[in-house]
PDB file of N, CA and C in Angstrom:
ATOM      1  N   UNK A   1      12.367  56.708  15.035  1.00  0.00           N
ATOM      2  CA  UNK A   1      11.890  56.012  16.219  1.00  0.00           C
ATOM      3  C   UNK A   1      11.117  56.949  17.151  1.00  0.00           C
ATOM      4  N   UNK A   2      11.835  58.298  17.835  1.00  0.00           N
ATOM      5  CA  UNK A   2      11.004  59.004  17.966  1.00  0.00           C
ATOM      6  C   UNK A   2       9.455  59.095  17.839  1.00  0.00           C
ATOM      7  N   UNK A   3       9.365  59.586  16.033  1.00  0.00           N
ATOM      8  CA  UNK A   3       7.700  59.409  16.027  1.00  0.00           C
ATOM      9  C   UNK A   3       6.607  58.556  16.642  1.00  0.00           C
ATOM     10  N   UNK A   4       7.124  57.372  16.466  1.00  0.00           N
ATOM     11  CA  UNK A   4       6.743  56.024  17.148  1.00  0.00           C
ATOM     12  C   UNK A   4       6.284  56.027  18.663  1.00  0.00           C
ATOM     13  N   UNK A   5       7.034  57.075  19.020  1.00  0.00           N
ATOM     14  CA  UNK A   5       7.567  56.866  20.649  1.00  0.00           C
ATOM     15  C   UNK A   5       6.371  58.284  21.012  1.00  0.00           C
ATOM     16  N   UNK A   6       6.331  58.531  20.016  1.00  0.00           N
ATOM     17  CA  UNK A   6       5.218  60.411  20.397  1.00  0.00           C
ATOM     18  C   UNK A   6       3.880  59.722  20.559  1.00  0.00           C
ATOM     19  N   UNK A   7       3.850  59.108  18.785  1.00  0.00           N
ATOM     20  CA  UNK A   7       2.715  58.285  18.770  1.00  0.00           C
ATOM     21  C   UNK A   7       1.955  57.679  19.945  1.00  0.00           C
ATOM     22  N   UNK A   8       3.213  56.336  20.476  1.00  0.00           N
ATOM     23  CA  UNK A   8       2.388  55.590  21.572  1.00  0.00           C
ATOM     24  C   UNK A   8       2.247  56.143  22.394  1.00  0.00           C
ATOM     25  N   UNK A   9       2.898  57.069  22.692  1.00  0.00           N
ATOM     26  CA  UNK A   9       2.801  57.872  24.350  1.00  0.00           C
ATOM     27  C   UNK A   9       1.190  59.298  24.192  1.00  0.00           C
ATOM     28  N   UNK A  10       1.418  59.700  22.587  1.00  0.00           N
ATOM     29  CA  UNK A  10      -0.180  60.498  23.219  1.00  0.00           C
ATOM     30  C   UNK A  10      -1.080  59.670  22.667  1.00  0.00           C
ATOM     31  N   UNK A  11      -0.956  58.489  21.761  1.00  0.00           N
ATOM     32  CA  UNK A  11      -2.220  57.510  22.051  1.00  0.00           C
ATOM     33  C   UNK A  11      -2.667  57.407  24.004  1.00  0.00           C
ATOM     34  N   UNK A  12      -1.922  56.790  24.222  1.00  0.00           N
ATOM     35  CA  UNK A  12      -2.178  56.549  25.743  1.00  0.00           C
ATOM     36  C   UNK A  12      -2.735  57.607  26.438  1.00  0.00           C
ATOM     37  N   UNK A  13      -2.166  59.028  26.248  1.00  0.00           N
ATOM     38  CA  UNK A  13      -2.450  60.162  26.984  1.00  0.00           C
ATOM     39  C   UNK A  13      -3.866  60.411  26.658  1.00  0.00           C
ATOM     40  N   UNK A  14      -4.636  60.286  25.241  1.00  0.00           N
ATOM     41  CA  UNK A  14      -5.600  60.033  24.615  1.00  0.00           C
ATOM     42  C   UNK A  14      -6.355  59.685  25.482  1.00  0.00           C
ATOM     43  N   UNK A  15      -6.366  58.450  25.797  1.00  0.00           N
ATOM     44  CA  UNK A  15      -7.077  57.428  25.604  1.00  0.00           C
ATOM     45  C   UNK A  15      -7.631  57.787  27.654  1.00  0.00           C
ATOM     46  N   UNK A  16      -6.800  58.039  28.231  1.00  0.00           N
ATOM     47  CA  UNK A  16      -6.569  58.426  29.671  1.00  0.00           C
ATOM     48  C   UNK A  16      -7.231  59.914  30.064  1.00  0.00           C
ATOM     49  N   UNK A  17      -7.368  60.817  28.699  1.00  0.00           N
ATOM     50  CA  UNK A  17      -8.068  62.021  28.800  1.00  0.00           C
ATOM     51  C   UNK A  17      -9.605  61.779  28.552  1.00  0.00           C
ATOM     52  N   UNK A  18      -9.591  60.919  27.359  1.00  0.00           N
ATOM     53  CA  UNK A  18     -10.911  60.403  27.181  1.00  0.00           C
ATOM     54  C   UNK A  18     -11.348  59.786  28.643  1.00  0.00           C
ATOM     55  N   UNK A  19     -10.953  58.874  29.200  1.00  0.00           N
ATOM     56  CA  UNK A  19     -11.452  58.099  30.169  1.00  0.00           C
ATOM     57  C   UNK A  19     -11.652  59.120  31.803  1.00  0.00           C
ATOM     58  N   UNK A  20     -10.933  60.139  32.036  1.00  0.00           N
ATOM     59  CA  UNK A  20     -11.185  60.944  32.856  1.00  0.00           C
ATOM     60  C   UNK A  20     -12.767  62.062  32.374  1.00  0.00           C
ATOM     61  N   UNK A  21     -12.937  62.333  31.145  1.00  0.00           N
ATOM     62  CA  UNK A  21     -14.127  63.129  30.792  1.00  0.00           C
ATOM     63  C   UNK A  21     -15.253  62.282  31.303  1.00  0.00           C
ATOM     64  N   UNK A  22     -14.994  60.805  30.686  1.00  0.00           N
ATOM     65  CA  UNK A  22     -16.404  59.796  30.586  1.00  0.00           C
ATOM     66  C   UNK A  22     -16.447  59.913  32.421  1.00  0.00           C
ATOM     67  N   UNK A  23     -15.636  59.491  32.918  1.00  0.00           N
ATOM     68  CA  UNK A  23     -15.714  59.612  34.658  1.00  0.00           C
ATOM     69  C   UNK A  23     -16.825  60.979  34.849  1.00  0.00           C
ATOM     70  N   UNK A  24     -15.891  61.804  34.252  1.00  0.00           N
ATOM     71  CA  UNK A  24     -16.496  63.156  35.265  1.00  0.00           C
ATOM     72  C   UNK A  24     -18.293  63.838  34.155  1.00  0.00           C
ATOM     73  N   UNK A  25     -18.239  63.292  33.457  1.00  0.00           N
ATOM     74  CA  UNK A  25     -19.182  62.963  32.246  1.00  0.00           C
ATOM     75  C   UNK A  25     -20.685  62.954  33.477  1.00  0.00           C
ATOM     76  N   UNK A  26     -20.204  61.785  34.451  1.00  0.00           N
ATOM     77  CA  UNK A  26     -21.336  62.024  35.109  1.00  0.00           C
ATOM     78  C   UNK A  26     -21.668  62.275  36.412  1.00  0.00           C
ATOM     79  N   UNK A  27     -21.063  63.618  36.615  1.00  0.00           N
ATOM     80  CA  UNK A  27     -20.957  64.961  37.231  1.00  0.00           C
ATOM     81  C   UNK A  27     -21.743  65.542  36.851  1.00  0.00           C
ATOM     82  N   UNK A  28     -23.161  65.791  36.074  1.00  0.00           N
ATOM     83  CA  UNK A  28     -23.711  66.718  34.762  1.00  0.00           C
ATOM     84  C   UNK A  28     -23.724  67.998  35.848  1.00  0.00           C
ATOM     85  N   UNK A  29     -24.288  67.995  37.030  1.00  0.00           N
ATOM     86  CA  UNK A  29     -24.314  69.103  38.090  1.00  0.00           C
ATOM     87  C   UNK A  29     -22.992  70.040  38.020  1.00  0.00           C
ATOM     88  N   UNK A  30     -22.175  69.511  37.879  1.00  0.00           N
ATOM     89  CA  UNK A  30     -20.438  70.613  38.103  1.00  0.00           C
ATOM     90  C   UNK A  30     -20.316  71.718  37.131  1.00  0.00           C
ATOM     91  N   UNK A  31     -20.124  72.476  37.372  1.00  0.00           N
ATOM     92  CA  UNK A  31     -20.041  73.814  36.649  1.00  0.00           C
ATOM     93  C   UNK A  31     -19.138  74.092  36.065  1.00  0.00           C
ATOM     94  N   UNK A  32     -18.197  73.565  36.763  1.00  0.00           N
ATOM     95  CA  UNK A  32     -16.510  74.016  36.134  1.00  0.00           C
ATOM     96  C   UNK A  32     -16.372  72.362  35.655  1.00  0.00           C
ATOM     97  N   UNK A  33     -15.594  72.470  34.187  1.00  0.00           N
ATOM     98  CA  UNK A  33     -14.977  71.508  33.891  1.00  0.00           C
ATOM     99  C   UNK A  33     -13.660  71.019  34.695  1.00  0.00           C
ATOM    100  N   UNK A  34     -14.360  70.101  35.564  1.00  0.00           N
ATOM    101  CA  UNK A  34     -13.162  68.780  36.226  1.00  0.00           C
ATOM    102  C   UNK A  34     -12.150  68.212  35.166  1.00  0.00           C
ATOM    103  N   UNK A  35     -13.030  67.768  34.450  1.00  0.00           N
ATOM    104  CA  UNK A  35     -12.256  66.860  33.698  1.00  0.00           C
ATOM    105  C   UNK A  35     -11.091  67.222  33.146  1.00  0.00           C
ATOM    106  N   UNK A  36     -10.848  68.536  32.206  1.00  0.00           N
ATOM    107  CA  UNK A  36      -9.881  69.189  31.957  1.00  0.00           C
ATOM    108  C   UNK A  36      -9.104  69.623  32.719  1.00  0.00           C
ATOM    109  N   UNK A  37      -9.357  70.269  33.821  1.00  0.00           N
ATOM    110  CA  UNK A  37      -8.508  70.501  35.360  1.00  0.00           C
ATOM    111  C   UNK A  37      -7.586  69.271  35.714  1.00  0.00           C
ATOM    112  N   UNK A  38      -8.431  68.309  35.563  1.00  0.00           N
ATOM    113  CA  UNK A  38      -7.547  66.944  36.394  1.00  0.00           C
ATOM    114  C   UNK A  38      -7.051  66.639  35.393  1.00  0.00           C
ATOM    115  N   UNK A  39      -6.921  66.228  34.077  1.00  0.00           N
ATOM    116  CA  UNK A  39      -6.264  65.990  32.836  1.00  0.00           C
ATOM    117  C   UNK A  39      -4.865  66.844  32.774  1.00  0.00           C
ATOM    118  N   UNK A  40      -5.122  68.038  33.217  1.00  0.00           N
ATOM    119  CA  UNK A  40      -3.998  68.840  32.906  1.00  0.00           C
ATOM    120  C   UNK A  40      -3.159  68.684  34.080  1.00  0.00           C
ATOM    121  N   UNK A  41      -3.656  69.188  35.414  1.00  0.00           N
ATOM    122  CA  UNK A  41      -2.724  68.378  36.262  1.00  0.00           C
ATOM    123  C   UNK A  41      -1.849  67.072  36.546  1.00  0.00           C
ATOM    124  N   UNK A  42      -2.938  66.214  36.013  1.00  0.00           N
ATOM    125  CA  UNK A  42      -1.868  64.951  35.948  1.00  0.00           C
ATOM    126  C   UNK A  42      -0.860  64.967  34.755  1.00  0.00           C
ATOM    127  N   UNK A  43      -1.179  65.728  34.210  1.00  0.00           N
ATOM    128  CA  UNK A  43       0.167  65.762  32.830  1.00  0.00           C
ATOM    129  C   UNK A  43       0.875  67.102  33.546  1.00  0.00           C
ATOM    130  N   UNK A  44       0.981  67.420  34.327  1.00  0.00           N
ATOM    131  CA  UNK A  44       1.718  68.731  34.649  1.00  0.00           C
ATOM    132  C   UNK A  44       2.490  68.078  35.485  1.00  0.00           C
ATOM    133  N   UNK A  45       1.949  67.129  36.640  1.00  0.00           N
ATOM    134  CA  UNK A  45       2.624  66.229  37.596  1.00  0.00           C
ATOM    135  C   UNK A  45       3.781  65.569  36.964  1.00  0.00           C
ATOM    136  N   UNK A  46       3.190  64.691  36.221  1.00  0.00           N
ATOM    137  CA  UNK A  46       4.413  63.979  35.350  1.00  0.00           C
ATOM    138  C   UNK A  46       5.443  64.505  34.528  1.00  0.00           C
ATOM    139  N   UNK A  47       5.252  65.839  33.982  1.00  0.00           N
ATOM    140  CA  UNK A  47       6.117  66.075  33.133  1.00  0.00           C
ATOM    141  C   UNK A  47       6.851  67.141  34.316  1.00  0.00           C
ATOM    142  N   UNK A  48       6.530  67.151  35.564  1.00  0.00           N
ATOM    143  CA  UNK A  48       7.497  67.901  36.306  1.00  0.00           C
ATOM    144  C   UNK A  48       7.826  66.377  37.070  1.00  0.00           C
ATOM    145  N   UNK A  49       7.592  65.777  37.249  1.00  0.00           N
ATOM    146  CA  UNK A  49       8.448  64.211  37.877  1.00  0.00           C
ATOM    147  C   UNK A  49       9.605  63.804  36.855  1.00  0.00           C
ATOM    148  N   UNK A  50       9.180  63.914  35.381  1.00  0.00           N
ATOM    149  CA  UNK A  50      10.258  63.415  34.195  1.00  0.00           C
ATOM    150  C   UNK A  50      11.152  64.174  34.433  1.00  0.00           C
ATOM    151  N   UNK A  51      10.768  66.067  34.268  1.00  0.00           N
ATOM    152  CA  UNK A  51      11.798  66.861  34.642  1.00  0.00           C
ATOM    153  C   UNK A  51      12.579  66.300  35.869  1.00  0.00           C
ATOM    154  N   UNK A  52      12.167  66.394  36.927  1.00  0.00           N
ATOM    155  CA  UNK A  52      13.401  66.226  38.526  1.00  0.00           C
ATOM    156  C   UNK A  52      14.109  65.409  37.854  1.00  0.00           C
ATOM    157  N   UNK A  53      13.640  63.997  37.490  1.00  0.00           N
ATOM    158  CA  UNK A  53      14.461  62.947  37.896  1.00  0.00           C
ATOM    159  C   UNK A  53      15.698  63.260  36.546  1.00  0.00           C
ATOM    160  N   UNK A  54      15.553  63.828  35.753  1.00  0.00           N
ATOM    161  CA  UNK A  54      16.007  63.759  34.030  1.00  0.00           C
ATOM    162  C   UNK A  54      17.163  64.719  34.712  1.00  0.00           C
ATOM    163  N   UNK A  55      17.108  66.145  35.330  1.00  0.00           N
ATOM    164  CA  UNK A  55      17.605  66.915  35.623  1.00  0.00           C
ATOM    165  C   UNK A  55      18.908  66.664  36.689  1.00  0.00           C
ATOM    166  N   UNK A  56      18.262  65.944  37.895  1.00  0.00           N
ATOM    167  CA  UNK A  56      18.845  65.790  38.985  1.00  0.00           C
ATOM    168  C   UNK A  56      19.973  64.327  38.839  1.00  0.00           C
ATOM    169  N   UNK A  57      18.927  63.614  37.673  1.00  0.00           N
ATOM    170  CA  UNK A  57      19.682  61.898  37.670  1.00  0.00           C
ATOM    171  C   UNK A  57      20.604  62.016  36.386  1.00  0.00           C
ATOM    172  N   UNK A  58      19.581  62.410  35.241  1.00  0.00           N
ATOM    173  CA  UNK A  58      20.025  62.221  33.939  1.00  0.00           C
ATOM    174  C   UNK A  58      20.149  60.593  33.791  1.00  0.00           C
ATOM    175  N   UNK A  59      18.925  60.014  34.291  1.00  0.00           N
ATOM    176  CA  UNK A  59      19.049  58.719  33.715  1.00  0.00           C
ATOM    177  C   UNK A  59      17.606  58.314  33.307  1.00  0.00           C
ATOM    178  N   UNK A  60      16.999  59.603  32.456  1.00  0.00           N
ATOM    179  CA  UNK A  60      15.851  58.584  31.579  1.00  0.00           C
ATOM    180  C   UNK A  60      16.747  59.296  30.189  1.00  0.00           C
ATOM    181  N   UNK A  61      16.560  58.048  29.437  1.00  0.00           N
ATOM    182  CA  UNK A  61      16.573  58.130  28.035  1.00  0.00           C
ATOM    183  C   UNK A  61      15.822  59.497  27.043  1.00  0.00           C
ATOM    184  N   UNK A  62      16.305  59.960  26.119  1.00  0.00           N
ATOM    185  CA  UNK A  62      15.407  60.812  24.989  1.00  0.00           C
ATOM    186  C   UNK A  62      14.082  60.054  24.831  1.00  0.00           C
ATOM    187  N   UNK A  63      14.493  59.022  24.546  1.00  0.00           N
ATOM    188  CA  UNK A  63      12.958  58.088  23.956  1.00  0.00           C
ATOM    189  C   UNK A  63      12.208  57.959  25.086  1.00  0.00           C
ATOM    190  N   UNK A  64      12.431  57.839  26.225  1.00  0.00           N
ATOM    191  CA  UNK A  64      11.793  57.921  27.798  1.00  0.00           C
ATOM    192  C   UNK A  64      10.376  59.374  27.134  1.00  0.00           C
ATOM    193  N   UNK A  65      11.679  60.198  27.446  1.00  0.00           N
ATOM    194  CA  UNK A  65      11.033  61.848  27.505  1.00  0.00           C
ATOM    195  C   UNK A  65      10.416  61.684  26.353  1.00  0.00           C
ATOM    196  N   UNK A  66      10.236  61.618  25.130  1.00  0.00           N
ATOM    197  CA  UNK A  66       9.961  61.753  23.909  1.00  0.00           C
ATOM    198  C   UNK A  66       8.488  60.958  24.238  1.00  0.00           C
ATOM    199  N   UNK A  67       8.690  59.972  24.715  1.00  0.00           N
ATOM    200  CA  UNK A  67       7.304  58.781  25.095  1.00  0.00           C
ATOM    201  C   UNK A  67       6.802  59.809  25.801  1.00  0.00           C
ATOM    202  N   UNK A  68       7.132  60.179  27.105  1.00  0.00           N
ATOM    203  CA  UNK A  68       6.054  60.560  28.663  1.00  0.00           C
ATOM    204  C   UNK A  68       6.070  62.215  28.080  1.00  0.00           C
ATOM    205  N   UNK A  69       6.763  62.664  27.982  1.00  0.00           N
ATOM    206  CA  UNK A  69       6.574  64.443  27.775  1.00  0.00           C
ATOM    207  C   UNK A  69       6.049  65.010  26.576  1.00  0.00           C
ATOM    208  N   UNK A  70       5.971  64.480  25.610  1.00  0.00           N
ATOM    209  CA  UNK A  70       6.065  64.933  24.299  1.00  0.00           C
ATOM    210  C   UNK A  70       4.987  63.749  24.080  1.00  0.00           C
ATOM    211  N   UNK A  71       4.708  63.032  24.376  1.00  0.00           N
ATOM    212  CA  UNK A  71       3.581  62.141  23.738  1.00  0.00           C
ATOM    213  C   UNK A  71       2.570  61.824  24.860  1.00  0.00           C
ATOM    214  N   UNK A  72       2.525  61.590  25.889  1.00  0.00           N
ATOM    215  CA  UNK A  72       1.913  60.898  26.814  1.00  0.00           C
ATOM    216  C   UNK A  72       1.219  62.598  27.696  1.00  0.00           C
ATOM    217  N   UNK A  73       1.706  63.121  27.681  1.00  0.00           N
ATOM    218  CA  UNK A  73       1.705  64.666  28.258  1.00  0.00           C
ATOM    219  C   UNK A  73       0.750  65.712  27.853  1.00  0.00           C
ATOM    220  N   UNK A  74       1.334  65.771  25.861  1.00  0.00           N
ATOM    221  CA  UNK A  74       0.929  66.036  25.094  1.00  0.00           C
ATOM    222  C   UNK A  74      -0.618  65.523  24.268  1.00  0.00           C
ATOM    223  N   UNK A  75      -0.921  64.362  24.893  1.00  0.00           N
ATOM    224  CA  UNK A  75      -2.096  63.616  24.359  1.00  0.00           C
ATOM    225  C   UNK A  75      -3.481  64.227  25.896  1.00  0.00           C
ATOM    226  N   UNK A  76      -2.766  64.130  26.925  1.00  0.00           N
ATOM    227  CA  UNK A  76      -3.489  64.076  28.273  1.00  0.00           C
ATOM    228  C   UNK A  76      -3.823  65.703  28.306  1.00  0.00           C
ATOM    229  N   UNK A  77      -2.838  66.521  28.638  1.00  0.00           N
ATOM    230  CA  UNK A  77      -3.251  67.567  28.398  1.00  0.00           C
ATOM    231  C   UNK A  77      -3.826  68.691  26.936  1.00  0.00           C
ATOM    232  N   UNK A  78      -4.843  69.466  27.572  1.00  0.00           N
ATOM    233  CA  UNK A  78      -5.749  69.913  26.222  1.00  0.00           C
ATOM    234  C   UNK A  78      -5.818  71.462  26.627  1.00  0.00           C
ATOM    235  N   UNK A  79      -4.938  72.121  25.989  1.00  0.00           N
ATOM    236  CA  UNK A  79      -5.543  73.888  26.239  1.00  0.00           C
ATOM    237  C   UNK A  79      -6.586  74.088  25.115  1.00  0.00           C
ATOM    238  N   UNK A  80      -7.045  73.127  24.132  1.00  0.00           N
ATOM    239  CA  UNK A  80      -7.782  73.316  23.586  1.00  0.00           C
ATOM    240  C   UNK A  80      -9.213  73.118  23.814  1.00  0.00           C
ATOM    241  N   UNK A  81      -9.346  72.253  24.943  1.00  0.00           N
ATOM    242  CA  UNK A  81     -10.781  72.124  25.561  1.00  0.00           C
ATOM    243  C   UNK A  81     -10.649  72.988  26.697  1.00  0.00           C
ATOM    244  N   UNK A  82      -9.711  73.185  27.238  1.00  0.00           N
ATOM    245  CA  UNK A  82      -9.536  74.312  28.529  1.00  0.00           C
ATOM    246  C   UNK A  82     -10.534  75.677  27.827  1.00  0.00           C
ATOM    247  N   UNK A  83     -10.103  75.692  26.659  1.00  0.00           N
ATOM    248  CA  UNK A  83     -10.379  77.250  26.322  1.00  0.00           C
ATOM    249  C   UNK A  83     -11.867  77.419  25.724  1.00  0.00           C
ATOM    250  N   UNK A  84     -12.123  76.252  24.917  1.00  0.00           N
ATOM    251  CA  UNK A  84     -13.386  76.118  24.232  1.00  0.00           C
ATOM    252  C   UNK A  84     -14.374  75.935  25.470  1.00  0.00           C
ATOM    253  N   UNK A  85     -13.996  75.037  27.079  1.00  0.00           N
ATOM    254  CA  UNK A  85     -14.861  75.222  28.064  1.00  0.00           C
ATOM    255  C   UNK A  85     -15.075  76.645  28.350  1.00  0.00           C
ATOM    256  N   UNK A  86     -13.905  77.050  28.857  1.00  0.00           N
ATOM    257  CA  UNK A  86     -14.319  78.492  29.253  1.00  0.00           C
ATOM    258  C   UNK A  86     -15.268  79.323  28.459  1.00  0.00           C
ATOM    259  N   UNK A  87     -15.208  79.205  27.622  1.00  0.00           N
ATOM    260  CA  UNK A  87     -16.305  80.021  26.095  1.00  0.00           C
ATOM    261  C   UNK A  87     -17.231  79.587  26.652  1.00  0.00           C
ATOM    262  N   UNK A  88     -17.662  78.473  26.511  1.00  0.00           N
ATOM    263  CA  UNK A  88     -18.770  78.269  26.445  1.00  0.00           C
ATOM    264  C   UNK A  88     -19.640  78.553  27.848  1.00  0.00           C
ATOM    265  N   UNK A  89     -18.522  78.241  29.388  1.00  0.00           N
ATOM    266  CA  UNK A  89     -19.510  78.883  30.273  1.00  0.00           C
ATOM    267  C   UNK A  89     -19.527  80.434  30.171  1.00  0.00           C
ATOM    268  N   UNK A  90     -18.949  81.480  29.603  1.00  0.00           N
ATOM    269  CA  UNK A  90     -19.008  83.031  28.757  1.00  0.00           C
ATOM    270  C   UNK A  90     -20.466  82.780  28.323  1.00  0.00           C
ATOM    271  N   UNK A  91     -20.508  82.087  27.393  1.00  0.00           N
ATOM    272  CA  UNK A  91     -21.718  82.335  26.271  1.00  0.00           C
ATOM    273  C   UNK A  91     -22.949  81.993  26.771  1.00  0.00           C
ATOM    274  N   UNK A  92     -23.444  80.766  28.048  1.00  0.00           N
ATOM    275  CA  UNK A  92     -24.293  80.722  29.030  1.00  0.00           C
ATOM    276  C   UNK A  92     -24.200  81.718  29.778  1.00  0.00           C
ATOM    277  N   UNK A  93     -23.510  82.756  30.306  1.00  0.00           N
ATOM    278  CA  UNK A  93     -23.557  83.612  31.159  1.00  0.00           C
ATOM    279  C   UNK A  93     -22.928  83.370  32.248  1.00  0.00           C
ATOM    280  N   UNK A  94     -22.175  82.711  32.431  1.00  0.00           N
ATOM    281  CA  UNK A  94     -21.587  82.100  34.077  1.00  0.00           C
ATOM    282  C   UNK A  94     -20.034  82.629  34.076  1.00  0.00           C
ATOM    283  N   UNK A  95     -20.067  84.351  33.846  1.00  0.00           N
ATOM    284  CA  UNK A  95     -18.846  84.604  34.096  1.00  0.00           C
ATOM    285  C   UNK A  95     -18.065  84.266  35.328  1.00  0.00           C
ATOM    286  N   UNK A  96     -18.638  84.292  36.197  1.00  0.00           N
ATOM    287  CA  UNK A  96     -17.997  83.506  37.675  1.00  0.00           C
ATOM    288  C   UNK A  96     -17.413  82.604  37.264  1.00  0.00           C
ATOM    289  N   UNK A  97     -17.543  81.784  36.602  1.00  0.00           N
ATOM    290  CA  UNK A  97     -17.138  80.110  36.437  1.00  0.00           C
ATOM    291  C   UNK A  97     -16.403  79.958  35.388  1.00  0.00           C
ATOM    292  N   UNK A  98     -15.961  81.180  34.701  1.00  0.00           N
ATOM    293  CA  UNK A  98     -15.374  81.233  33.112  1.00  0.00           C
ATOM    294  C   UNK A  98     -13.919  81.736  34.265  1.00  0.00           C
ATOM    295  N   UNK A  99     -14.394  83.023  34.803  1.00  0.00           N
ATOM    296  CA  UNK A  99     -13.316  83.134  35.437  1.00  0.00           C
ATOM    297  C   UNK A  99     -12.518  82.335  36.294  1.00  0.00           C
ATOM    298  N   UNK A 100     -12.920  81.656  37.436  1.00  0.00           N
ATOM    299  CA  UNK A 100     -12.612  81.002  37.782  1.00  0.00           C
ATOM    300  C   UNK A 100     -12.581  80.059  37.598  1.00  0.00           C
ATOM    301  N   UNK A 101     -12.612  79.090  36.365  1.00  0.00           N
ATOM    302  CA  UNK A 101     -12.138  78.226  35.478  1.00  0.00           C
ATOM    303  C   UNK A 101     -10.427  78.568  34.836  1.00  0.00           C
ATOM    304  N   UNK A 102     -10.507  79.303  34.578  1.00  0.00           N
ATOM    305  CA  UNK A 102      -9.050  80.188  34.006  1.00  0.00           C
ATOM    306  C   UNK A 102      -7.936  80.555  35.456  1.00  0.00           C
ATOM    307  N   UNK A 103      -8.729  80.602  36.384  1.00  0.00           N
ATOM    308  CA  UNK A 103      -7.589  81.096  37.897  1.00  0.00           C
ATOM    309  C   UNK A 103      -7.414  79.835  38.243  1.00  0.00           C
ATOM    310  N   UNK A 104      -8.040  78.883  38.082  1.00  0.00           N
ATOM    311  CA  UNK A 104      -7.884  77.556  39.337  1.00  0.00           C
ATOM    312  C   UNK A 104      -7.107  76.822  38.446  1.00  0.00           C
ATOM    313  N   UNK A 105      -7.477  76.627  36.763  1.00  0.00           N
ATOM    314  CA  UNK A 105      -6.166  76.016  36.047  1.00  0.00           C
ATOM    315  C   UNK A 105      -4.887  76.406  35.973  1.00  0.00           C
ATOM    316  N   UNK A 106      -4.925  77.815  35.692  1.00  0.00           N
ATOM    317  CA  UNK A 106      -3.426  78.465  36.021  1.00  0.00           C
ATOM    318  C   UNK A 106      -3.338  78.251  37.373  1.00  0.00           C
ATOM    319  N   UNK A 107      -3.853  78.660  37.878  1.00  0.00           N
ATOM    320  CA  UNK A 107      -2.627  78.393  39.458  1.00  0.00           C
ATOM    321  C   UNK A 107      -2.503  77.111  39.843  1.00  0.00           C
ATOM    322  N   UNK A 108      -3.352  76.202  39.519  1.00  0.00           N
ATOM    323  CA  UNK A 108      -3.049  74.286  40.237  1.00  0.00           C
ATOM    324  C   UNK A 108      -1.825  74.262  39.270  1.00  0.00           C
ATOM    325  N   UNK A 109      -1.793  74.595  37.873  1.00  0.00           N
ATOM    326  CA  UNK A 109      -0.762  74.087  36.954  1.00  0.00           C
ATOM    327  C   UNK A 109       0.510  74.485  37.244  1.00  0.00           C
ATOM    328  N   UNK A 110       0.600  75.891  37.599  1.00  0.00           N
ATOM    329  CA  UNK A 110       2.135  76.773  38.087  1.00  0.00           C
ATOM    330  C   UNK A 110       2.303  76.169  39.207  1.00  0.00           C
ATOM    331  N   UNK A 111       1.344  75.822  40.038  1.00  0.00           N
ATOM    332  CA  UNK A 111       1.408  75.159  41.588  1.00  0.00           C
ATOM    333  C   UNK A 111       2.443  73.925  41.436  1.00  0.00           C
ATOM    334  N   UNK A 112       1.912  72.832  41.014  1.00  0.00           N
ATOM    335  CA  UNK A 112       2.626  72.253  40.753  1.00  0.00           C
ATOM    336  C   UNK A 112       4.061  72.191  39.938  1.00  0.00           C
ATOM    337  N   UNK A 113       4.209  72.778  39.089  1.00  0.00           N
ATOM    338  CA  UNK A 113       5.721  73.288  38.983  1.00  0.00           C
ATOM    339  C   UNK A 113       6.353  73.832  40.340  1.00  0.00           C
ATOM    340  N   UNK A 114       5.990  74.604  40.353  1.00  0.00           N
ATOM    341  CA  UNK A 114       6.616  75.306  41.266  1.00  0.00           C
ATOM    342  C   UNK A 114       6.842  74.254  42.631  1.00  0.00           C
ATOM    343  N   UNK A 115       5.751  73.672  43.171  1.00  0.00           N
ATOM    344  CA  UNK A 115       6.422  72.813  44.591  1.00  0.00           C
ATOM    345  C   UNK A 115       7.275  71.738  44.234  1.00  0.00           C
ATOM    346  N   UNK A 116       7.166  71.101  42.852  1.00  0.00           N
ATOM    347  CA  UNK A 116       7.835  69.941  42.688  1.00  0.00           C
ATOM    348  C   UNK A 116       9.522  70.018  41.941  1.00  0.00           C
ATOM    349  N   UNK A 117       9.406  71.016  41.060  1.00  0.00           N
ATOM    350  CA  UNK A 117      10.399  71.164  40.460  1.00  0.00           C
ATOM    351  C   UNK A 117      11.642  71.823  41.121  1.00  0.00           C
ATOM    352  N   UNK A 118      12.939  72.118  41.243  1.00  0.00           N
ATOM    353  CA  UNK A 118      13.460  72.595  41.904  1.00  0.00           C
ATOM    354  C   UNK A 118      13.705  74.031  41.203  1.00  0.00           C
ATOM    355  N   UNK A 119      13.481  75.441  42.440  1.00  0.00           N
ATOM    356  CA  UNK A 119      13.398  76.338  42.173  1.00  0.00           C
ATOM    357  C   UNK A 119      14.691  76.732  40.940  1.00  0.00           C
ATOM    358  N   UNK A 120      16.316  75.992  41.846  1.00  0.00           N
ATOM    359  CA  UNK A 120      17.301  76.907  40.787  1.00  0.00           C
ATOM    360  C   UNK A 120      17.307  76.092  39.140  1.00  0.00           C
ATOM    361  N   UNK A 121      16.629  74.923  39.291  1.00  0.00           N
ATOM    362  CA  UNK A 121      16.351  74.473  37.634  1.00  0.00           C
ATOM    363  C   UNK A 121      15.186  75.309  36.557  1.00  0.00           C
ATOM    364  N   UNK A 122      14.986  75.794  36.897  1.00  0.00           N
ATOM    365  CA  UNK A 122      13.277  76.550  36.254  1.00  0.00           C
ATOM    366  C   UNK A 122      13.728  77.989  35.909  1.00  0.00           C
TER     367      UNK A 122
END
């Protein structure tokens, strides 16, 4: 059941990563990839909201988490376009923007852990 439950949840995450690129798609001016930034944050949000409540309540289900963290999470967020962006503003020359592509994802992503989650759980 599980699988099922990975399945529908990073179909969705999919489908929600796709639909944030096509948004920011026409941005062509932006330098830094948005799209991946906000993709990853909103899956960083949620899978630190699943955490509190899972932690503090213990009343979502495995199949809950298995759906939203592991599938829905896992579909939305991409270190694999995170990284292939950064290359590629490297290989145009826009080390400014390679770098700070790499500082503003790490720190919004730890950011959010860190304010939402509770310090002595982490």
């Amino acid at each position: 059941m599980n699988w099922i439950l990975v399945f529908i949840g990073g179909g969705i995450g999919s489908l929600l990563r796709y639909g944030i690129s096509v948004f920011f798609q026409k941005q062509n001016s932006l330098s830094l990839p948005y799209a991946t930034l906000w993709a990853n944050l909103v899956a960083c949000v949620v899978f630190a909201l699943v955490f509190i409540i899972y932690q503090q309540k213990d009343i979502i289900p495995t199949s809950v988490r298995m759906l939203l963290l592991t599938g829905f999470c896992g579909g939305l967020s991409t270190f694999s376009a995170f990284s292939f962006e950064t290359v590629e503003l490297m290989k145009r020359g826009e080390l400014l923007y390679a770098v700070l592509n790499v500082i503003v994802n790490l720190f919004l992503c730890l950011l959010v852990f860190y304010l939402l989650v509770n310090k002595e759980t982490v």
